[in-house]
Structure formats: C-alpha cells, structure tokens
PDB file of N, CA and C in Angstrom:
ATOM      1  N   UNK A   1       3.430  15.489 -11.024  1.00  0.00           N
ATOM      2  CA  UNK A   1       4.346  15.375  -9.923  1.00  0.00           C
ATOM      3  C   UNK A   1       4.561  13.902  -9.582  1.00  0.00           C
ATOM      4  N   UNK A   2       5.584  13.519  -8.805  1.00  0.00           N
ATOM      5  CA  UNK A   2       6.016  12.267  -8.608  1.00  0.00           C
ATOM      6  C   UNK A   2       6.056  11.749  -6.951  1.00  0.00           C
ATOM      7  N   UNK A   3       5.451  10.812  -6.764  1.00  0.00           N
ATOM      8  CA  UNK A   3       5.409  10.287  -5.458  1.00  0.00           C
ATOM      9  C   UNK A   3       6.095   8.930  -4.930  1.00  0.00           C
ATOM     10  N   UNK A   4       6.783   8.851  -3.889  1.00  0.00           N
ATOM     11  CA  UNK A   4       7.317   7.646  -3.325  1.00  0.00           C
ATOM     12  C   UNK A   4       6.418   6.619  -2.138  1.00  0.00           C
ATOM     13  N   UNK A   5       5.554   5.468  -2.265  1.00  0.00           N
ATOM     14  CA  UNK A   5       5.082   5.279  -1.169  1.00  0.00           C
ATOM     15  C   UNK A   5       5.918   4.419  -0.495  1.00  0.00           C
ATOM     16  N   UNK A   6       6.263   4.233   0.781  1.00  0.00           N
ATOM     17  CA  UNK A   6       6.934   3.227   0.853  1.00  0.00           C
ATOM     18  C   UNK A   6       6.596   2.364   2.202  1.00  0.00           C
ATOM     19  N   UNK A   7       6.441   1.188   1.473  1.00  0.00           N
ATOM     20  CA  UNK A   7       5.767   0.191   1.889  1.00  0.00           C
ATOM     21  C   UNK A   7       6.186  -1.249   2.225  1.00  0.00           C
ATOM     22  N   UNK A   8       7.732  -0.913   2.945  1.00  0.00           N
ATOM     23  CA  UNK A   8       8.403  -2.143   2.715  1.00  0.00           C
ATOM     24  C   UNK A   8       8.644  -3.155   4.321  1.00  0.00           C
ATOM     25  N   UNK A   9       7.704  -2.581   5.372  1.00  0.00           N
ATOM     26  CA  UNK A   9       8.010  -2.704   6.243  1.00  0.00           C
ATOM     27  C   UNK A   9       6.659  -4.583   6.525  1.00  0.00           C
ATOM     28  N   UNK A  10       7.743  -5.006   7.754  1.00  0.00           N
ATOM     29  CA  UNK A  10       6.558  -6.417   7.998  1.00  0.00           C
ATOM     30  C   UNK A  10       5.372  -6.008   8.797  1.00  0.00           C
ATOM     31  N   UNK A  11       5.382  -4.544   9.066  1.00  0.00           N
ATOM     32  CA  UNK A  11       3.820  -4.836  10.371  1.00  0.00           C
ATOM     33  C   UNK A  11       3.735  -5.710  11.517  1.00  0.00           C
ATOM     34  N   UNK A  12       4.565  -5.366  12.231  1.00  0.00           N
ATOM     35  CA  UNK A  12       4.823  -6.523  13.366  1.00  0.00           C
ATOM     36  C   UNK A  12       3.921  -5.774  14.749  1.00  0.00           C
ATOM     37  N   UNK A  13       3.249  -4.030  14.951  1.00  0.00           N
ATOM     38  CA  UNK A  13       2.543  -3.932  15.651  1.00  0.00           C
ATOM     39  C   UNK A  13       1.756  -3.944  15.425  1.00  0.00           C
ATOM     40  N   UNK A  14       1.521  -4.435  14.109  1.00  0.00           N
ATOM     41  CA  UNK A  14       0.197  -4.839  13.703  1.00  0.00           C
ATOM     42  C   UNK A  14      -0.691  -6.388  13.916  1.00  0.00           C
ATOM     43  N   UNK A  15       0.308  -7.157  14.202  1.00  0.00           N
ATOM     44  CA  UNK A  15       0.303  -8.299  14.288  1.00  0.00           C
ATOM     45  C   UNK A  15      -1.318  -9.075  15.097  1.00  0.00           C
ATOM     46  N   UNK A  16      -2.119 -10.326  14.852  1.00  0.00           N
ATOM     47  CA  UNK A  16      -2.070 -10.707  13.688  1.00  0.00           C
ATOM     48  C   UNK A  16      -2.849 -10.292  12.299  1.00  0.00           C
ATOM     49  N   UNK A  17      -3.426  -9.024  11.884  1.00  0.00           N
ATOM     50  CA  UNK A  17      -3.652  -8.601  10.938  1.00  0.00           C
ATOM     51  C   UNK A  17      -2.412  -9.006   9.981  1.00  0.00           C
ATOM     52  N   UNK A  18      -1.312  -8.893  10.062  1.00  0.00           N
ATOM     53  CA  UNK A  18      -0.556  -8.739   8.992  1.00  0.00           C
ATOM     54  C   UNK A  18       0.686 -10.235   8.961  1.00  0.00           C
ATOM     55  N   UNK A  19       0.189 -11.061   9.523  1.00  0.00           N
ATOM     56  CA  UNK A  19       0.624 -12.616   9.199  1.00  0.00           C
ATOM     57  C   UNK A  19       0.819 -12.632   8.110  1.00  0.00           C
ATOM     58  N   UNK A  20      -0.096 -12.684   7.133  1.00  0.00           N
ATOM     59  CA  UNK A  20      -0.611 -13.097   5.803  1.00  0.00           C
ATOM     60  C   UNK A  20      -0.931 -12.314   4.747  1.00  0.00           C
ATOM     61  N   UNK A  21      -1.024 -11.212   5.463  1.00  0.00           N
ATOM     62  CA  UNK A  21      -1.301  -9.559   4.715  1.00  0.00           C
ATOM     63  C   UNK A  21       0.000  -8.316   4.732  1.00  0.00           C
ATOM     64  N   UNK A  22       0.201  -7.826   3.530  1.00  0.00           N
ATOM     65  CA  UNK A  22       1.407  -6.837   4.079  1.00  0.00           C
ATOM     66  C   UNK A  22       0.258  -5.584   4.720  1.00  0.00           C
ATOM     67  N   UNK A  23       1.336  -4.799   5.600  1.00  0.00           N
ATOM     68  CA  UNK A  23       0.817  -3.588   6.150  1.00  0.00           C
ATOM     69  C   UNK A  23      -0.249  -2.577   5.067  1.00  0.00           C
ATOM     70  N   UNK A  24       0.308  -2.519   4.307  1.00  0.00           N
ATOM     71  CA  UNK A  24      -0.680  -1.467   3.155  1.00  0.00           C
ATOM     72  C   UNK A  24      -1.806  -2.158   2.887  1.00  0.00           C
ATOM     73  N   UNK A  25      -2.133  -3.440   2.632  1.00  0.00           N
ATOM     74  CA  UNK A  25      -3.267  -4.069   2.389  1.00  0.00           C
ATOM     75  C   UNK A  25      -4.219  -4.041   3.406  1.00  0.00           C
ATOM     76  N   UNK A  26      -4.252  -4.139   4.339  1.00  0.00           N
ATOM     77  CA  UNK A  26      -4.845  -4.224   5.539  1.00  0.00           C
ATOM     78  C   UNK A  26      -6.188  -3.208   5.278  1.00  0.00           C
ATOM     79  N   UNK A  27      -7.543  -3.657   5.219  1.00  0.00           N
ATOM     80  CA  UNK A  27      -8.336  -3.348   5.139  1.00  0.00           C
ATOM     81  C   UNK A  27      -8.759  -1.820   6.133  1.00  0.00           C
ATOM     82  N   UNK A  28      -9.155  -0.771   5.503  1.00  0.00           N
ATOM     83  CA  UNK A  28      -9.903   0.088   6.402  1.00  0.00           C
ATOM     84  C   UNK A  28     -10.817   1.160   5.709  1.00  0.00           C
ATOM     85  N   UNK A  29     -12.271   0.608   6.077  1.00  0.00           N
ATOM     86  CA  UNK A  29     -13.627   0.805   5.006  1.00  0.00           C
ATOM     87  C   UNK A  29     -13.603   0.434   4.144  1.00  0.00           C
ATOM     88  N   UNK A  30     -13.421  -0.655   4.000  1.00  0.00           N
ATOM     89  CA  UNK A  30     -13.624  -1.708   3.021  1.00  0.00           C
ATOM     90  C   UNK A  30     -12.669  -1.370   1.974  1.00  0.00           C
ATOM     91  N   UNK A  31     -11.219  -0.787   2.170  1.00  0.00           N
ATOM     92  CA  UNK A  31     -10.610  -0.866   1.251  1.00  0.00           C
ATOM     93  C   UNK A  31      -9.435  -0.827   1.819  1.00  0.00           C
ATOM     94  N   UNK A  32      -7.993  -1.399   0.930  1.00  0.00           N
ATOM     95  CA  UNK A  32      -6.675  -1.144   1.529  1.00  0.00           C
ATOM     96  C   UNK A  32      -6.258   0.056   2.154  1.00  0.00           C
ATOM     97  N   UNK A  33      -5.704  -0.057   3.234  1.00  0.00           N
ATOM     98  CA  UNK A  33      -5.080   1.460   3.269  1.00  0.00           C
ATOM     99  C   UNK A  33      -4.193   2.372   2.252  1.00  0.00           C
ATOM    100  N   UNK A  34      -3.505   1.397   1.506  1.00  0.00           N
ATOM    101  CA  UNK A  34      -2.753   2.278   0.449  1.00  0.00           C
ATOM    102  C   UNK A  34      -3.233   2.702  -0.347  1.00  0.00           C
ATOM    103  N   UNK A  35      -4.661   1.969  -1.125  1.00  0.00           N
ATOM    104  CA  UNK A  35      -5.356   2.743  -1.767  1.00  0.00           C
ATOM    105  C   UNK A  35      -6.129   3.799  -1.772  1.00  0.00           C
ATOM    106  N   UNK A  36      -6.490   4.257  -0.588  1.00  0.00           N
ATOM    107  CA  UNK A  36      -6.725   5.603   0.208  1.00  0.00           C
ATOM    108  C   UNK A  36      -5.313   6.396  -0.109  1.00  0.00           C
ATOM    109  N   UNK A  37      -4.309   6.059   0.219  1.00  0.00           N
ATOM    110  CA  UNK A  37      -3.079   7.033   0.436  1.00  0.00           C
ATOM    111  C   UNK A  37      -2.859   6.765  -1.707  1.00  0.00           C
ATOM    112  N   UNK A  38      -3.341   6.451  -2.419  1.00  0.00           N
ATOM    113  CA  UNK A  38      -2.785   6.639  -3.668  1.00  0.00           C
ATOM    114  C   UNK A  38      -4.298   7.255  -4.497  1.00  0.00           C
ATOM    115  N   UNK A  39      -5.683   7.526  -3.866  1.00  0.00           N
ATOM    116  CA  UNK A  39      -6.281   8.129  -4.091  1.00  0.00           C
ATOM    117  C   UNK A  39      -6.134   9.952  -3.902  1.00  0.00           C
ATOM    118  N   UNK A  40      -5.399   9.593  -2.509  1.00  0.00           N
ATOM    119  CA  UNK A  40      -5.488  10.949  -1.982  1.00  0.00           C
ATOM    120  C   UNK A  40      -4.343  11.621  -2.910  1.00  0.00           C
ATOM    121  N   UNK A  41      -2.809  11.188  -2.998  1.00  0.00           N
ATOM    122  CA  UNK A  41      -2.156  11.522  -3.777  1.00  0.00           C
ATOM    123  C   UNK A  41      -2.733  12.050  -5.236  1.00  0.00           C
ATOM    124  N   UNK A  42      -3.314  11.491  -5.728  1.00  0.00           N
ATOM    125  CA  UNK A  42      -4.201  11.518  -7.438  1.00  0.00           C
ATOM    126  C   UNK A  42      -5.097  13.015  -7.117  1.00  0.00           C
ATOM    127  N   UNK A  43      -5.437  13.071  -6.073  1.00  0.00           N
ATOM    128  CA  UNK A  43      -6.640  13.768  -5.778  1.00  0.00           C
ATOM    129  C   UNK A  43      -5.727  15.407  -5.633  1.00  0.00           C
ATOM    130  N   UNK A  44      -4.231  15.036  -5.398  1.00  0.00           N
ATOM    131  CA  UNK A  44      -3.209  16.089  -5.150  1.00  0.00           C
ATOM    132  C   UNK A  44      -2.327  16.522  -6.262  1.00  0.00           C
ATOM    133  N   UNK A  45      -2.819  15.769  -7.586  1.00  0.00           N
ATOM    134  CA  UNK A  45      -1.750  15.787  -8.793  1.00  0.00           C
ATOM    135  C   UNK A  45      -0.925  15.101  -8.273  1.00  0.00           C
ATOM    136  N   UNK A  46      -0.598  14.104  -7.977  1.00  0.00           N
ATOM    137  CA  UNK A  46       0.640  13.322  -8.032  1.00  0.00           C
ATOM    138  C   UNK A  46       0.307  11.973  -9.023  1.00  0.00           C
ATOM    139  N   UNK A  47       0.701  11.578 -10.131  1.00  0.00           N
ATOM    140  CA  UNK A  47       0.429  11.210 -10.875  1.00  0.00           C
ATOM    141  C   UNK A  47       1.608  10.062 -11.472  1.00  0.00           C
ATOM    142  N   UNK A  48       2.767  10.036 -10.943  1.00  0.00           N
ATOM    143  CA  UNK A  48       3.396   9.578 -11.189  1.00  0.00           C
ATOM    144  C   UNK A  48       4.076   8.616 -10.011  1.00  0.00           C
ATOM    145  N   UNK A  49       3.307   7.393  -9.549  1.00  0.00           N
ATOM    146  CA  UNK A  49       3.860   6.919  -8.176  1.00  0.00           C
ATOM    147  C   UNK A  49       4.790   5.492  -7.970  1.00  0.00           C
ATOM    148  N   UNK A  50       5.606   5.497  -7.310  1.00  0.00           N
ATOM    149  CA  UNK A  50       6.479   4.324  -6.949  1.00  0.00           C
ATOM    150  C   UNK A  50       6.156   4.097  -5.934  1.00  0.00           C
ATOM    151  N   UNK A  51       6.345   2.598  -5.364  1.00  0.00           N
ATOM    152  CA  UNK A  51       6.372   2.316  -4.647  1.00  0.00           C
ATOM    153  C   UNK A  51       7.320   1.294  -4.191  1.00  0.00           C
ATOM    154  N   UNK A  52       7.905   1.588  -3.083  1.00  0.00           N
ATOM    155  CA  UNK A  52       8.799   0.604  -2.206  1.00  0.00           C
ATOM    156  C   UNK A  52       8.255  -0.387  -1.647  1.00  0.00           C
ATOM    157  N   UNK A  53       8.681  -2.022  -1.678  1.00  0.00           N
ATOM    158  CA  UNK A  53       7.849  -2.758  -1.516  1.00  0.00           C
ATOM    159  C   UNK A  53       9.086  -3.900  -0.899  1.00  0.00           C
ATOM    160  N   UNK A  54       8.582  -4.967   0.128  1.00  0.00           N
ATOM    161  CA  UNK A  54       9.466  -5.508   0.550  1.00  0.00           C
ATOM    162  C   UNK A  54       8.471  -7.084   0.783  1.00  0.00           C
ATOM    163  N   UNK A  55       7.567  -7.049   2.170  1.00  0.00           N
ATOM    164  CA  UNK A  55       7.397  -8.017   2.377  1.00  0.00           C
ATOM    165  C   UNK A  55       5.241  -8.415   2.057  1.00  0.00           C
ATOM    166  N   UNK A  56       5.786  -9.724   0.825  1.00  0.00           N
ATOM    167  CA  UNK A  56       4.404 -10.023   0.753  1.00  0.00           C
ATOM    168  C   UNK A  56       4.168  -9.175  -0.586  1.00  0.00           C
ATOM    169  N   UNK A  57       5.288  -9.224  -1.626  1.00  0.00           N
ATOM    170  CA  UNK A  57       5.009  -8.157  -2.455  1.00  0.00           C
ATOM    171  C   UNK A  57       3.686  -8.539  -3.562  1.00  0.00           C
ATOM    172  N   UNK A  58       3.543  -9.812  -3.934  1.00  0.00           N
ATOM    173  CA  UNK A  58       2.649 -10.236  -4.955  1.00  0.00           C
ATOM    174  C   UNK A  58       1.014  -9.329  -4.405  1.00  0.00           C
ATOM    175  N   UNK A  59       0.896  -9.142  -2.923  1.00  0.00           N
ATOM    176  CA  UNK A  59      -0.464  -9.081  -2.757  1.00  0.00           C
ATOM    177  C   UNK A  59      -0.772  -7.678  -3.162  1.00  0.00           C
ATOM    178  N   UNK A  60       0.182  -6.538  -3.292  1.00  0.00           N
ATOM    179  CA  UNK A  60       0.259  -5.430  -3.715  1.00  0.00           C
ATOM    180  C   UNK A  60       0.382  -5.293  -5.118  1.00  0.00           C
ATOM    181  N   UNK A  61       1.379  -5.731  -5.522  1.00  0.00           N
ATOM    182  CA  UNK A  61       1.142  -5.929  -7.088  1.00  0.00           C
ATOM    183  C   UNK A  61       0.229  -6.099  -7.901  1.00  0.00           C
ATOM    184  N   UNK A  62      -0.653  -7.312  -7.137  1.00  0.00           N
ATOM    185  CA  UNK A  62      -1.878  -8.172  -7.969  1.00  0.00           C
ATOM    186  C   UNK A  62      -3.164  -7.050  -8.067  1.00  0.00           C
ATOM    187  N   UNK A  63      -2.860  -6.882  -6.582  1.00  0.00           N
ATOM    188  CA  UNK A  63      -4.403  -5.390  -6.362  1.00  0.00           C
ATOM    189  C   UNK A  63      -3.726  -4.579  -7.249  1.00  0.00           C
ATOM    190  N   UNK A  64      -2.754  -3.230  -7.201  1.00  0.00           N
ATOM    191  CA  UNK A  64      -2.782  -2.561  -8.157  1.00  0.00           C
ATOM    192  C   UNK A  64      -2.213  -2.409  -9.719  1.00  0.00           C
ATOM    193  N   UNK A  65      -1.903  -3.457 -10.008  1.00  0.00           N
ATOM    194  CA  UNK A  65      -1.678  -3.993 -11.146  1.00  0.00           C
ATOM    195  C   UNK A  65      -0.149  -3.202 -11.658  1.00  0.00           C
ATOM    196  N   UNK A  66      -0.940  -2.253 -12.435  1.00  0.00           N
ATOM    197  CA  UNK A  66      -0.063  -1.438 -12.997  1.00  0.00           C
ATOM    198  C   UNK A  66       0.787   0.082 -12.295  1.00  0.00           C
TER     199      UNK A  66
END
C-alpha cells in the first residue's frame, strides 16, 4: 500500500524548537517524530511512502536517506 506524509509546513507553534529544525524532526523519545509516524505506517503495510516536504528539506532527506 502507498502512503503520503506531508510535511511541508514551518512549525511556527512550535517555535523555538523548530528555528533550525523542520517540524517532523523534532525530537520525541529520542527520536524524530516522523520516524515514529513511518514506523507505524510499516508496522500497517504501507510500504510504499512519499513524502511532501517544504521547509528545511536537507535535514529530512539526510536522516532518511532513501
């Protein structure tokens, strides 16, 4: 199955966590939040994921590579 995350927003009530960090990165238990939300997906058969990406894109990229 195929999933959309989308992750393109600046985090501005997040603020200042997300100066320097996009919203999905943002640490919680010692790990990004998106990587929780792309575990849980995997964990659901979704296996095939995109993601929408806007601001601060390298820091998302670099963490999940491929």
């Amino acid at each position: 199955m195929k999933a959309i995350i989308m992750a393109g927003g600046f985090g501005t009530r997040l603020r200042p966590l997300t100066i320097n960090l996009p919203k999905p990165m943002v640490p919680l238990m010692n790990k990004p939040i998106m990587e929780h939300i792309v575990q849980l997906l995997a964990k659901h058969s979704f296996h095939q994921l995109t993601s929408l990406l806007f601001f601060h894109t390298n820091a998302i990229t670099s963490y999940f590579c491929d």
